[in-house]
PDB file of N, CA and C in Angstrom:
ATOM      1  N   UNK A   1     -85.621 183.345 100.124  1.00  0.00           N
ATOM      2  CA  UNK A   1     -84.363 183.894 100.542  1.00  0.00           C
ATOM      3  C   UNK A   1     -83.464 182.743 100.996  1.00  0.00           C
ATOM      4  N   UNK A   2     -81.944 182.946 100.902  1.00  0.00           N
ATOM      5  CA  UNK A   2     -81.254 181.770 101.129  1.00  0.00           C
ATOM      6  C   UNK A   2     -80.913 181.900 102.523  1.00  0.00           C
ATOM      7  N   UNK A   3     -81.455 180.620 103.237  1.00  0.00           N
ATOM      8  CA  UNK A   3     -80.443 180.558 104.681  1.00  0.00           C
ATOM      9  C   UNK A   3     -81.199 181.516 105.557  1.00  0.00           C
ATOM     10  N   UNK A   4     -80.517 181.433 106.781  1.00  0.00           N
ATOM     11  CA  UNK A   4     -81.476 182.221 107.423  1.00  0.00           C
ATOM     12  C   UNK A   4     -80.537 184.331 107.214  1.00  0.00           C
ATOM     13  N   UNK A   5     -80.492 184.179 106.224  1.00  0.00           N
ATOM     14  CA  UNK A   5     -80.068 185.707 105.633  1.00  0.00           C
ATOM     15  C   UNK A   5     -80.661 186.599 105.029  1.00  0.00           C
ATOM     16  N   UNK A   6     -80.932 187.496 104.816  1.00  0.00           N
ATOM     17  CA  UNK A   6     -82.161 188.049 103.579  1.00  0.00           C
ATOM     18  C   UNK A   6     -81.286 189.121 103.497  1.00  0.00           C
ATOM     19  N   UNK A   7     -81.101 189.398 101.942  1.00  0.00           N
ATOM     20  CA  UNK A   7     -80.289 190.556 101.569  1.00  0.00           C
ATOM     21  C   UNK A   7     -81.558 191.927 101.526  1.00  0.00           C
ATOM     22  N   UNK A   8     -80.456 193.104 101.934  1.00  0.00           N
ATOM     23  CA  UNK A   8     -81.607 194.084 102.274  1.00  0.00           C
ATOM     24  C   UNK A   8     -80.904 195.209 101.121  1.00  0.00           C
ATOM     25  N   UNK A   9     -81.706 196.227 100.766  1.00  0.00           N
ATOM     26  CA  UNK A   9     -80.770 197.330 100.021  1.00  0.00           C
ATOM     27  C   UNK A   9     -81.672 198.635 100.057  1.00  0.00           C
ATOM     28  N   UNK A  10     -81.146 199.891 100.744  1.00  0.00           N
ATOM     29  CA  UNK A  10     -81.047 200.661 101.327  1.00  0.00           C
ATOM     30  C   UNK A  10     -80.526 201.498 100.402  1.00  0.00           C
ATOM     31  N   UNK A  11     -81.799 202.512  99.671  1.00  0.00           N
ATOM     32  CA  UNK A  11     -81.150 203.861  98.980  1.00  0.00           C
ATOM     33  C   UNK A  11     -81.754 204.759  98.769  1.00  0.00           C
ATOM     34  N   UNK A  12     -80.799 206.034  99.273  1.00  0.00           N
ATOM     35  CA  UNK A  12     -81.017 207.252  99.751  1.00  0.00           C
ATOM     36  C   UNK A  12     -81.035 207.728  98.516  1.00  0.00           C
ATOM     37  N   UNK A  13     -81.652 208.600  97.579  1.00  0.00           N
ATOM     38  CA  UNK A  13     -81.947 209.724  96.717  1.00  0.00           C
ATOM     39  C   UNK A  13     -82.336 210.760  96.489  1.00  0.00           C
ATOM     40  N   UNK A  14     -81.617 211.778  95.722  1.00  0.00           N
ATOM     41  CA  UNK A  14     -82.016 213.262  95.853  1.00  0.00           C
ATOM     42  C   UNK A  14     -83.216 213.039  94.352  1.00  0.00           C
ATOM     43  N   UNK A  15     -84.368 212.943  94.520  1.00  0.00           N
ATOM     44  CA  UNK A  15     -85.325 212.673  93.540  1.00  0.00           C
ATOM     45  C   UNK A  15     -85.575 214.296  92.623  1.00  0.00           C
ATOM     46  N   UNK A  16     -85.598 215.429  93.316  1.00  0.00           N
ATOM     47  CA  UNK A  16     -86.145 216.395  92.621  1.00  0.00           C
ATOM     48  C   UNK A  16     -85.905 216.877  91.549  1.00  0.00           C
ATOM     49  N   UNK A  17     -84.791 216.513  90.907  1.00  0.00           N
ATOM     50  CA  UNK A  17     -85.313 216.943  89.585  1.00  0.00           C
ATOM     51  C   UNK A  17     -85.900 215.778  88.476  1.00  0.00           C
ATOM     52  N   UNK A  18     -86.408 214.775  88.984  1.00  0.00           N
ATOM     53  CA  UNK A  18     -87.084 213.669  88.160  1.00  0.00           C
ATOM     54  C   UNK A  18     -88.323 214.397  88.322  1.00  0.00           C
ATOM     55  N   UNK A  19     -88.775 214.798  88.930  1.00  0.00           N
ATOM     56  CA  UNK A  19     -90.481 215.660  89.034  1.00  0.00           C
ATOM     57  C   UNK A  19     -89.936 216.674  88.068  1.00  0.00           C
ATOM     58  N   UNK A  20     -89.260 217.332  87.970  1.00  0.00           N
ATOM     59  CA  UNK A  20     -89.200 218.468  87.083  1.00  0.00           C
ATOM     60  C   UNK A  20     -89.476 218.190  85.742  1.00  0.00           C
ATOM     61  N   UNK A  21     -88.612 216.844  85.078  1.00  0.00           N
ATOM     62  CA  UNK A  21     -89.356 216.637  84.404  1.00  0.00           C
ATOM     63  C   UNK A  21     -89.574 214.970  83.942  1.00  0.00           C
ATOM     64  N   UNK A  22     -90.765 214.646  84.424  1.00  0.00           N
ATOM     65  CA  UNK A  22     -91.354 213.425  84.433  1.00  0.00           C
ATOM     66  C   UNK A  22     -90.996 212.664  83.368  1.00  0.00           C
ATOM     67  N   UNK A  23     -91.683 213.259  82.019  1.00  0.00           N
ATOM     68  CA  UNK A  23     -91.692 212.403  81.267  1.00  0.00           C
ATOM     69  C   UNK A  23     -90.349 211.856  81.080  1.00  0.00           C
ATOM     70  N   UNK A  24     -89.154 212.534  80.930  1.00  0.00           N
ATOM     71  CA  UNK A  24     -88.299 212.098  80.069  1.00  0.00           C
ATOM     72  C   UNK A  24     -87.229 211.609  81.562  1.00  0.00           C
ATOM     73  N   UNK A  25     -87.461 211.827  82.589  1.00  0.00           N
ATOM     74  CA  UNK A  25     -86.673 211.309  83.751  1.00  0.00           C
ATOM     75  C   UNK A  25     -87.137 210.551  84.908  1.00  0.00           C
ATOM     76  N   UNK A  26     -88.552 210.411  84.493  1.00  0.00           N
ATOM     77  CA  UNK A  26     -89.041 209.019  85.308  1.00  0.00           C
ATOM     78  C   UNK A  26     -88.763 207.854  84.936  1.00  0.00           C
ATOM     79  N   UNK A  27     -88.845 207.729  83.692  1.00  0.00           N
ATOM     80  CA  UNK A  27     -88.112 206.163  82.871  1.00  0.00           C
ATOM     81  C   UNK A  27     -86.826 206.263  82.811  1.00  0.00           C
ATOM     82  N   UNK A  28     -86.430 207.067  82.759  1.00  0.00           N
ATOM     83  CA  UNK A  28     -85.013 206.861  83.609  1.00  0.00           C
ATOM     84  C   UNK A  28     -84.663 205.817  84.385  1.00  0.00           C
ATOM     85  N   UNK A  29     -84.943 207.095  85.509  1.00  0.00           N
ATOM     86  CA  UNK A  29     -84.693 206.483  86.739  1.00  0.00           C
ATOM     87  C   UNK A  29     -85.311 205.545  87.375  1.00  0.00           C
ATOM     88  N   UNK A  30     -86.427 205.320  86.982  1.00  0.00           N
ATOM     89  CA  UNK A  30     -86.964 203.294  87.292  1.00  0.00           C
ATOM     90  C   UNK A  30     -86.171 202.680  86.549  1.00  0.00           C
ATOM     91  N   UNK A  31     -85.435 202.712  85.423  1.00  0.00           N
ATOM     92  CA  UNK A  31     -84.590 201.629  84.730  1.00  0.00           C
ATOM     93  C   UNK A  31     -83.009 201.919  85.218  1.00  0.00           C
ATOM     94  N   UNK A  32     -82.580 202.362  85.785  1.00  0.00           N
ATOM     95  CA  UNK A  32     -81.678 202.542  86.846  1.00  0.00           C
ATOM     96  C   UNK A  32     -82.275 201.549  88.578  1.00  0.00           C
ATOM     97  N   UNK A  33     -83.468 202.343  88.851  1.00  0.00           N
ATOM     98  CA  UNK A  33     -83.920 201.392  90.228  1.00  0.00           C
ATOM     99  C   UNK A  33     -83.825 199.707  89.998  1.00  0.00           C
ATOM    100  N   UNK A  34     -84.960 199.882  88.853  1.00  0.00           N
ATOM    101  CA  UNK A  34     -85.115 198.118  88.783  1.00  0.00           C
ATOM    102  C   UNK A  34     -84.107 197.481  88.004  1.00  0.00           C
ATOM    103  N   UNK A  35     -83.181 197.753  87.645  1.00  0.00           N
ATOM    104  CA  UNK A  35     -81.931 196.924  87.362  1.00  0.00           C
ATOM    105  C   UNK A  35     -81.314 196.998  88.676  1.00  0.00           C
ATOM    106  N   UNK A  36     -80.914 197.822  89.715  1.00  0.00           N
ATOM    107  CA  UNK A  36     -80.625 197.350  90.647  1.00  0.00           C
ATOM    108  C   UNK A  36     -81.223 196.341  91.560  1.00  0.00           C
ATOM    109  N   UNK A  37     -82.471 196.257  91.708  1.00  0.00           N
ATOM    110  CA  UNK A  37     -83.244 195.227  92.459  1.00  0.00           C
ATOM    111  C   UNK A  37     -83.063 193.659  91.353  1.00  0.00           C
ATOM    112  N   UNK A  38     -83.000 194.050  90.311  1.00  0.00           N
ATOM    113  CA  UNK A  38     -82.986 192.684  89.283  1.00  0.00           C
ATOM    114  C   UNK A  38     -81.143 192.243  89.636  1.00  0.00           C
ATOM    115  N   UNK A  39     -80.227 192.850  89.636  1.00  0.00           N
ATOM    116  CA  UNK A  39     -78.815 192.761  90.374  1.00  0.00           C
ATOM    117  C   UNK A  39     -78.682 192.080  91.389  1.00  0.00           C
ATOM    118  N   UNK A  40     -79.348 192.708  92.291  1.00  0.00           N
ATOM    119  CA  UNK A  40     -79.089 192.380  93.849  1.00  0.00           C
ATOM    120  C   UNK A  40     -80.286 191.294  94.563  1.00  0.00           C
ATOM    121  N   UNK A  41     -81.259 191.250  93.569  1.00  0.00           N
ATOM    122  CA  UNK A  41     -82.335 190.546  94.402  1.00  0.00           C
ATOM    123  C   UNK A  41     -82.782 190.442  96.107  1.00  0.00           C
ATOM    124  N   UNK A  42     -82.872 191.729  96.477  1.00  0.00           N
ATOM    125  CA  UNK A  42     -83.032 192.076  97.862  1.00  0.00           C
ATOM    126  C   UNK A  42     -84.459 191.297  98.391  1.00  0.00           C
ATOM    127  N   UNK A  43     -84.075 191.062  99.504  1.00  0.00           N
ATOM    128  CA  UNK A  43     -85.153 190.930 100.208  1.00  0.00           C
ATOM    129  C   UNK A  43     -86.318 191.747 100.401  1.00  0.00           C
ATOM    130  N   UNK A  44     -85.490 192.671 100.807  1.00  0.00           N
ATOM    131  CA  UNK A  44     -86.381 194.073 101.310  1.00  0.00           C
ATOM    132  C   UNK A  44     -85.754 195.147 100.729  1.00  0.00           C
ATOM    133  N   UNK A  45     -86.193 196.129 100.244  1.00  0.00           N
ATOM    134  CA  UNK A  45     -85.902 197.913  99.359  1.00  0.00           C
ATOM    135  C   UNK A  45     -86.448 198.525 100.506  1.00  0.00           C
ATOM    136  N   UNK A  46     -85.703 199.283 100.974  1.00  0.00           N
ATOM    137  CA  UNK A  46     -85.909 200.693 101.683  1.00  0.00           C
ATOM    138  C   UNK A  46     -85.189 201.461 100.944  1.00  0.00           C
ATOM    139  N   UNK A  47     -86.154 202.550 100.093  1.00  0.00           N
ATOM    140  CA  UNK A  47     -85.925 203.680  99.346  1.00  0.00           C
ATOM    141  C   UNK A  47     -86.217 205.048 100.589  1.00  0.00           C
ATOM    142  N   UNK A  48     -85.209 205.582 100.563  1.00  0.00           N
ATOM    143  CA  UNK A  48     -85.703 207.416 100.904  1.00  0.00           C
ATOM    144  C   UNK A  48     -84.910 208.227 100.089  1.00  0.00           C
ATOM    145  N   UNK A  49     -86.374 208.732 100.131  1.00  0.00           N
ATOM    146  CA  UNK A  49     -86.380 210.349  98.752  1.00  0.00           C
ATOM    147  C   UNK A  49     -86.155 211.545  99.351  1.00  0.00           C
ATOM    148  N   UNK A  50     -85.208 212.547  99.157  1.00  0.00           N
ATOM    149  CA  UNK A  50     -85.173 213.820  99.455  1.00  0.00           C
ATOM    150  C   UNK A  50     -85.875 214.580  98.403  1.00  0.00           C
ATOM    151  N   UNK A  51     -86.260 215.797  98.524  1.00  0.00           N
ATOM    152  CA  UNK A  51     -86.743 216.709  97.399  1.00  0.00           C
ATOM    153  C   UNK A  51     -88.228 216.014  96.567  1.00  0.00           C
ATOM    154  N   UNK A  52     -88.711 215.383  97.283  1.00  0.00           N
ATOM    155  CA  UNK A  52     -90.161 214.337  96.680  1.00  0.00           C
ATOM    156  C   UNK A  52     -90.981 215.520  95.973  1.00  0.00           C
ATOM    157  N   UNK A  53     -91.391 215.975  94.855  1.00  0.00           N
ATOM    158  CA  UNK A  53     -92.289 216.581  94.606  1.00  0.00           C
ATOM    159  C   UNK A  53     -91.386 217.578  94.008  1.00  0.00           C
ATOM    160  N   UNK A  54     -90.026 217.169  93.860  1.00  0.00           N
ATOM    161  CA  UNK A  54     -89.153 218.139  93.137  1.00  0.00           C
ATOM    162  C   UNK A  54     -89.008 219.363  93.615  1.00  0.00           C
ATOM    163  N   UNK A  55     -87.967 220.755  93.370  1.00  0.00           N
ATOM    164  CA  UNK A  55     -87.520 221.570  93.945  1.00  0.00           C
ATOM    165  C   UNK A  55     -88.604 222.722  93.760  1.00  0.00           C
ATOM    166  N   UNK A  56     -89.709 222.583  93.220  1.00  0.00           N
ATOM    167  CA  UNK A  56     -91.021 223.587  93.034  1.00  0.00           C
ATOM    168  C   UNK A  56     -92.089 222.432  93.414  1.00  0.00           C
ATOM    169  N   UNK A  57     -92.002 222.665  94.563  1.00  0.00           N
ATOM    170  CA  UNK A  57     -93.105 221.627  95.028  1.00  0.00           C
ATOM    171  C   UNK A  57     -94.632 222.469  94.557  1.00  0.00           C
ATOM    172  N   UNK A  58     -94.865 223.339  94.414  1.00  0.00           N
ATOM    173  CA  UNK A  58     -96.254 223.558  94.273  1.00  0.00           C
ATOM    174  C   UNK A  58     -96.364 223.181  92.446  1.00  0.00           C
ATOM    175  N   UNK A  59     -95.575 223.877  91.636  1.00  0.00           N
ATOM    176  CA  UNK A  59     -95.713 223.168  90.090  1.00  0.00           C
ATOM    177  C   UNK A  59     -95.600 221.537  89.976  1.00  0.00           C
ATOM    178  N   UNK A  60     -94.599 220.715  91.093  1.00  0.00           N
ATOM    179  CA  UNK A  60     -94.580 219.512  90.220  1.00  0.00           C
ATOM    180  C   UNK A  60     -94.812 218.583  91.112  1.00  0.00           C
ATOM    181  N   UNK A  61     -95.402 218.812  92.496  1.00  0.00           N
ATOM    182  CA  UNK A  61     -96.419 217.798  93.511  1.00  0.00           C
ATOM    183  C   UNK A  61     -97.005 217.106  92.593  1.00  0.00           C
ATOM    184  N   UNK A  62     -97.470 217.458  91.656  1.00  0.00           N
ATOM    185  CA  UNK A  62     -99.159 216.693  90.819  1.00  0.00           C
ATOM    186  C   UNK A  62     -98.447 215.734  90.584  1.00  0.00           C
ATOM    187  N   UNK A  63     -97.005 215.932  90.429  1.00  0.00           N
ATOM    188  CA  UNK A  63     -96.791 214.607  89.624  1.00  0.00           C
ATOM    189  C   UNK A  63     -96.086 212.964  90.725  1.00  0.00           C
ATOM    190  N   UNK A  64     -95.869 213.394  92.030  1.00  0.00           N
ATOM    191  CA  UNK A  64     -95.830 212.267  92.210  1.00  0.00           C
ATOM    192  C   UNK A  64     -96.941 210.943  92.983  1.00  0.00           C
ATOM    193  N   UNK A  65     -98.076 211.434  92.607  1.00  0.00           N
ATOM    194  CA  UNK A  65     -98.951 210.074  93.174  1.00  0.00           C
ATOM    195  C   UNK A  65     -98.773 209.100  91.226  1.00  0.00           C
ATOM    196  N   UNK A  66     -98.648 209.932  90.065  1.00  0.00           N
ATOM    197  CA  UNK A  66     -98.036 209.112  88.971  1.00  0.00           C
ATOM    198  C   UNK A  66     -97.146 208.319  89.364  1.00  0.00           C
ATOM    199  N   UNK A  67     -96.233 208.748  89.954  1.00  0.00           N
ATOM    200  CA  UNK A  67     -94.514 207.679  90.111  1.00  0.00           C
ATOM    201  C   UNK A  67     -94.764 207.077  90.839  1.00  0.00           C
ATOM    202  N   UNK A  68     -95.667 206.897  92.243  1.00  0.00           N
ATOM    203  CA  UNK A  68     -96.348 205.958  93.132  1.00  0.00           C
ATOM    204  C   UNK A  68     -96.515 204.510  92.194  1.00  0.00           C
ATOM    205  N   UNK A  69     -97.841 205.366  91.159  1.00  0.00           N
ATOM    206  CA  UNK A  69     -98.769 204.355  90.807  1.00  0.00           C
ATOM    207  C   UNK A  69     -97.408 203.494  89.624  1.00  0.00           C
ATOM    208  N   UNK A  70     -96.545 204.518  89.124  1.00  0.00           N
ATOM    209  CA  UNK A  70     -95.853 203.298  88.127  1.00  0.00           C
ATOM    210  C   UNK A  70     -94.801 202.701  89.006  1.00  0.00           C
ATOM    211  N   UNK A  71     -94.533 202.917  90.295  1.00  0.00           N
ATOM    212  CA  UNK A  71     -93.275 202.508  90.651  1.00  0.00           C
ATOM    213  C   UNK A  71     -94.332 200.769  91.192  1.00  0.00           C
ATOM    214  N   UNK A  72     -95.720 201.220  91.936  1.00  0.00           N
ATOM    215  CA  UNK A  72     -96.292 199.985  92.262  1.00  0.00           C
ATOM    216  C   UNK A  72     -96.855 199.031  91.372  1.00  0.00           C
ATOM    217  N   UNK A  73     -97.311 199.430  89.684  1.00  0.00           N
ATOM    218  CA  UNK A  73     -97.798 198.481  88.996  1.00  0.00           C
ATOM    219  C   UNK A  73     -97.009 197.985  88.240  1.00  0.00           C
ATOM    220  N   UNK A  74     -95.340 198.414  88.428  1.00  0.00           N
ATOM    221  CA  UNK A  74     -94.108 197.801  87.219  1.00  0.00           C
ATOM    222  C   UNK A  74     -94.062 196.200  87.694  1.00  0.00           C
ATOM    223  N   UNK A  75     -93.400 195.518  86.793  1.00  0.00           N
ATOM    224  CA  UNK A  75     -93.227 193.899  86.505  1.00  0.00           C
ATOM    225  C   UNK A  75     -92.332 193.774  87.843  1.00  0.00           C
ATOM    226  N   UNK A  76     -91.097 194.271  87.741  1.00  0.00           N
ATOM    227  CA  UNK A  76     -89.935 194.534  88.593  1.00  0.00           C
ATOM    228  C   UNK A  76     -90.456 194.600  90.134  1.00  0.00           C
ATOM    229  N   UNK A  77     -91.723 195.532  90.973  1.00  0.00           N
ATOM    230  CA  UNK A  77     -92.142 194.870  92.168  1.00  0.00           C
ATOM    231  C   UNK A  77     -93.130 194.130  92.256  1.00  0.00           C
ATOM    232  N   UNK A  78     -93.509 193.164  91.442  1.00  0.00           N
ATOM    233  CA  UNK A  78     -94.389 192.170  91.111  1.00  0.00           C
ATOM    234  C   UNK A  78     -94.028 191.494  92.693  1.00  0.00           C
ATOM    235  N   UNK A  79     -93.263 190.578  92.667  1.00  0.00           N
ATOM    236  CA  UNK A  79     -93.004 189.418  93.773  1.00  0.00           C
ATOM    237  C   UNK A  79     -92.485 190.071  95.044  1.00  0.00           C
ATOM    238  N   UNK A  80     -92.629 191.778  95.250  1.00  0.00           N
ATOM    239  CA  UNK A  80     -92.546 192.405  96.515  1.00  0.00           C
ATOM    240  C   UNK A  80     -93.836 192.612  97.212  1.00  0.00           C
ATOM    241  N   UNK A  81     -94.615 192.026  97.683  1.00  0.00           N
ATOM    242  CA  UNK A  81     -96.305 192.068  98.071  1.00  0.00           C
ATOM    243  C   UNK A  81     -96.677 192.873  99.197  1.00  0.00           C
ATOM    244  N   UNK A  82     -95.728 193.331  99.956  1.00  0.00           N
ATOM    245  CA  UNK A  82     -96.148 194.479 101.104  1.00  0.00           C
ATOM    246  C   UNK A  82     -95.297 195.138 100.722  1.00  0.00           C
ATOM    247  N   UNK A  83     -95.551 196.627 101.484  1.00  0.00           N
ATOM    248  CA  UNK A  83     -95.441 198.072 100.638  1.00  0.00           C
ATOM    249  C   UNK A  83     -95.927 199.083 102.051  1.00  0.00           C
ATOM    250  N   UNK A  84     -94.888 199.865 102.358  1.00  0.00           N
ATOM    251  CA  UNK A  84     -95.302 201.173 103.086  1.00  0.00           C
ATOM    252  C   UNK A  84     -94.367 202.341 102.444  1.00  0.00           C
ATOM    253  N   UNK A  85     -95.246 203.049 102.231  1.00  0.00           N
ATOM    254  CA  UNK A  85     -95.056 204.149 101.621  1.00  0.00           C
ATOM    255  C   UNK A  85     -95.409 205.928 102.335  1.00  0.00           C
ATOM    256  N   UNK A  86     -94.544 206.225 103.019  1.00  0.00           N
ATOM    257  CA  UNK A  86     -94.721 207.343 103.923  1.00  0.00           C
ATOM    258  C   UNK A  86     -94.191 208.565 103.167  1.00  0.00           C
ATOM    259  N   UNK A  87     -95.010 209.526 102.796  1.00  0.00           N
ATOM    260  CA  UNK A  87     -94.554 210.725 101.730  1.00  0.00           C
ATOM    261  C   UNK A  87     -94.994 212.443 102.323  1.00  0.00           C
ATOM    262  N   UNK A  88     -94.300 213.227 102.990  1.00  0.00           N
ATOM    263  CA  UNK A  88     -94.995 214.246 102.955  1.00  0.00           C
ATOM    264  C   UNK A  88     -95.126 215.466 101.834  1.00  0.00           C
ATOM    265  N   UNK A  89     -96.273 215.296 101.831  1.00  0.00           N
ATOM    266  CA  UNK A  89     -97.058 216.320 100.428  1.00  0.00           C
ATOM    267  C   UNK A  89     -97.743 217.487 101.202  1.00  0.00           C
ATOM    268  N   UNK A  90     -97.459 217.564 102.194  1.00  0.00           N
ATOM    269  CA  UNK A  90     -97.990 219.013 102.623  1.00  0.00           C
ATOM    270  C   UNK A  90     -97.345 220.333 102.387  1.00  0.00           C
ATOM    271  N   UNK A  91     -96.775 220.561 100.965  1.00  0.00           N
ATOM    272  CA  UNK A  91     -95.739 221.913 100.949  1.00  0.00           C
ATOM    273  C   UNK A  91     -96.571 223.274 101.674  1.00  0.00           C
ATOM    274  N   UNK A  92     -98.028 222.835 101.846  1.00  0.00           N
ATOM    275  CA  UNK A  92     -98.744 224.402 102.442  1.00  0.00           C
ATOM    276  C   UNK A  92     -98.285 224.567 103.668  1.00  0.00           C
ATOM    277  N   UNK A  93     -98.019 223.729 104.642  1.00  0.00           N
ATOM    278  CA  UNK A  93     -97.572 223.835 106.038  1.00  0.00           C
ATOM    279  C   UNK A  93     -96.336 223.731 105.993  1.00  0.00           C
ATOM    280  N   UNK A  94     -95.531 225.303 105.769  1.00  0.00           N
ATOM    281  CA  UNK A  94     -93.870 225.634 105.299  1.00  0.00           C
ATOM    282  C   UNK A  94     -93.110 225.458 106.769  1.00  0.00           C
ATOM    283  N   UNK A  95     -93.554 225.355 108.088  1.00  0.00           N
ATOM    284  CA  UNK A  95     -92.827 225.422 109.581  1.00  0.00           C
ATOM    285  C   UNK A  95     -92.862 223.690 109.413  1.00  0.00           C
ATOM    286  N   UNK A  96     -93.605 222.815 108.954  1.00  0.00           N
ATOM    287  CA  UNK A  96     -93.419 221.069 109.247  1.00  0.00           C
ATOM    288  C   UNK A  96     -92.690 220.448 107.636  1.00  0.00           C
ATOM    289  N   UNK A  97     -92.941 220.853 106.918  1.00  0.00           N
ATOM    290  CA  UNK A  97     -92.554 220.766 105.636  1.00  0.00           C
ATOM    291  C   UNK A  97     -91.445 219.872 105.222  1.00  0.00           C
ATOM    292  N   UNK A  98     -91.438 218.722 104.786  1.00  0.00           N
ATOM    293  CA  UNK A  98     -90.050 218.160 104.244  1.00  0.00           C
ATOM    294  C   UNK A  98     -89.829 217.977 103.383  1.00  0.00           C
ATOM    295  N   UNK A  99     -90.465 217.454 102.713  1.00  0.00           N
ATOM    296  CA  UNK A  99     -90.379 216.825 101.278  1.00  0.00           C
ATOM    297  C   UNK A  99     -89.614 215.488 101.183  1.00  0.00           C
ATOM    298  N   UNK A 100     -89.664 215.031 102.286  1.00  0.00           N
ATOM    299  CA  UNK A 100     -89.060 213.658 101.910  1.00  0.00           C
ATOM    300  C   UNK A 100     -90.174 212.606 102.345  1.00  0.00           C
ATOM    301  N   UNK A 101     -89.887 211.012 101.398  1.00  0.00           N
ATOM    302  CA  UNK A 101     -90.147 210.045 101.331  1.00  0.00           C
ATOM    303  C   UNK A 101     -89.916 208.896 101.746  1.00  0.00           C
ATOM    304  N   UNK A 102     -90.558 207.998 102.145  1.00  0.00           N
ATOM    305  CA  UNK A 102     -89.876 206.794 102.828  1.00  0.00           C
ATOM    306  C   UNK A 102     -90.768 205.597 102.065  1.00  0.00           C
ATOM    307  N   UNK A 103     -89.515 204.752 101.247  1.00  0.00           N
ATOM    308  CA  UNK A 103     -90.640 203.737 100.728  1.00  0.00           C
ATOM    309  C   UNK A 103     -90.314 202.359 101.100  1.00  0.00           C
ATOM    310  N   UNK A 104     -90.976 201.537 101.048  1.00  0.00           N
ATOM    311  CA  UNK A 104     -90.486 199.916 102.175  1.00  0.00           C
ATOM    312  C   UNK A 104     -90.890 199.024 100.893  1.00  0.00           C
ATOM    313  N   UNK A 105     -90.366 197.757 100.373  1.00  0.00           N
ATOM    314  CA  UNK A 105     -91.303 196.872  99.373  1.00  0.00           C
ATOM    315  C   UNK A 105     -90.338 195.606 100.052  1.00  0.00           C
ATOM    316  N   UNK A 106     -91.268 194.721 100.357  1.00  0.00           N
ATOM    317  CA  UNK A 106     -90.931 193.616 101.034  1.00  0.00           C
ATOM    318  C   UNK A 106     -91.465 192.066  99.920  1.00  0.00           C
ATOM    319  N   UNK A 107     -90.208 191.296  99.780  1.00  0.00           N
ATOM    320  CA  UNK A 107     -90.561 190.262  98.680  1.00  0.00           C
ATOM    321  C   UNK A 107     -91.281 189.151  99.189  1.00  0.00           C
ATOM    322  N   UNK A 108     -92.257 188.937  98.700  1.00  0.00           N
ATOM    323  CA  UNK A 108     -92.675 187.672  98.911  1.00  0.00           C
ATOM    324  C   UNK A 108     -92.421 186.351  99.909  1.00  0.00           C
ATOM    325  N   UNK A 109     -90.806 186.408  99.678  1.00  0.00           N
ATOM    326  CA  UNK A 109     -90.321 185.255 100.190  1.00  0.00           C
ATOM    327  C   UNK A 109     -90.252 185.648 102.057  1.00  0.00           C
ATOM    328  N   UNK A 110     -90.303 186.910 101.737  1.00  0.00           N
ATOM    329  CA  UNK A 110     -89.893 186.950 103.483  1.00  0.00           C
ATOM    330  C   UNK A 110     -90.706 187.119 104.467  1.00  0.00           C
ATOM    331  N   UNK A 111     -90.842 186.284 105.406  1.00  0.00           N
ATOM    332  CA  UNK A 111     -91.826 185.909 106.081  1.00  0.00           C
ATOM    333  C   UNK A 111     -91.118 186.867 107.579  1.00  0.00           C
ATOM    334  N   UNK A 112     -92.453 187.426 108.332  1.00  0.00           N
ATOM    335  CA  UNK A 112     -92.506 187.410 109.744  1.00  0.00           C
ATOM    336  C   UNK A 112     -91.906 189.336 109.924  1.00  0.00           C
ATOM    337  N   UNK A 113     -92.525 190.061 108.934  1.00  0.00           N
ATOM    338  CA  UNK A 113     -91.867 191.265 109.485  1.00  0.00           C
ATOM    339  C   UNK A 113     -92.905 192.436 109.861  1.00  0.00           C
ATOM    340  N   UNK A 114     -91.907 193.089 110.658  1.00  0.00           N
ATOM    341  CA  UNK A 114     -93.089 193.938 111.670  1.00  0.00           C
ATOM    342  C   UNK A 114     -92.955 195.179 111.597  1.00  0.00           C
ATOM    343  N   UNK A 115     -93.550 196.254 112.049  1.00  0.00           N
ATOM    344  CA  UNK A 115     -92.866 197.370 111.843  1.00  0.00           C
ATOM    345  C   UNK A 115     -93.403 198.486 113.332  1.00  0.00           C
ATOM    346  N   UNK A 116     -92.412 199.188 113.923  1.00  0.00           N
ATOM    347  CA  UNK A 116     -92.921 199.894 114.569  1.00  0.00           C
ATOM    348  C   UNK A 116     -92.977 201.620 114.494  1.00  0.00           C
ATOM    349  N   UNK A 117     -94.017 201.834 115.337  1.00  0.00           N
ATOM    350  CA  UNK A 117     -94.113 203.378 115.638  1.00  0.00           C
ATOM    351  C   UNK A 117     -93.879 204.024 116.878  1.00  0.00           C
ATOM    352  N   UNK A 118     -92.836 204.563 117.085  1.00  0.00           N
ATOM    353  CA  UNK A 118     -92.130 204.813 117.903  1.00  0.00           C
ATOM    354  C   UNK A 118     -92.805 206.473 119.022  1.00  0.00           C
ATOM    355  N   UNK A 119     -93.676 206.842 118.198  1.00  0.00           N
ATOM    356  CA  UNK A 119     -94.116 208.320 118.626  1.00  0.00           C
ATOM    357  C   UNK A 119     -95.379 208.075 119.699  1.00  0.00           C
TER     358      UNK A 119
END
């Protein structure tokens, strides 16, 4: 990272209808994501997902530990080496229920970061 600066990039998304339908809107929308990270060369990606598991969470849950695994083995977060990934998949418990996502990918270059839990 240049200087003592690290560019950060921060984006909020309504994901659910990419679960609806995977095949043809997951490659999508990673070639939308990772041209932005190839653009901006962030330091750090903080992604949050609304609607994670799409707007029928019980039909199309199955499908996001897939978008996990391709969003973590693509070329594009190669040189991001830490990773927190906070997702609730509990659509059975409808009173706590969110469906949203929180994803962190931190590059290589950036040294010394911490994270807390506040609860």
């Amino acid at each position: 990272m240049e200087g003592d600066c690290m560019k950060a990039i921060l984006i909020t998304a309504n994901v659910g209808s990419i679960f609806e339908e995977p095949e043809t809107m997951f490659p999508e929308w990673l070639k939308a994501f990772f041209q932005c990270l190839q653009t901006h060369k962030p330091g750090l990606v903080a992604l949050h997902c609304q609607e994670v598991g799409g707007k029928n969470y019980e039909a199309s849950m199955q499908h996001v530990n897939q978008f996990i695994k391709t969003l973590l083995a693509s070329e594009e977060l190669h040189k991001y080496d830490r990773a927190r990934i906070f997702l609730d998949e509990d659509y059975t418990a409808s009173d706590k229920f969110t469906a949203l996502g929180n994803m962190y990918f931190i590059h290589e270059e950036v040294s010394d970061v911490l994270i807390w839990d506040f609860v």
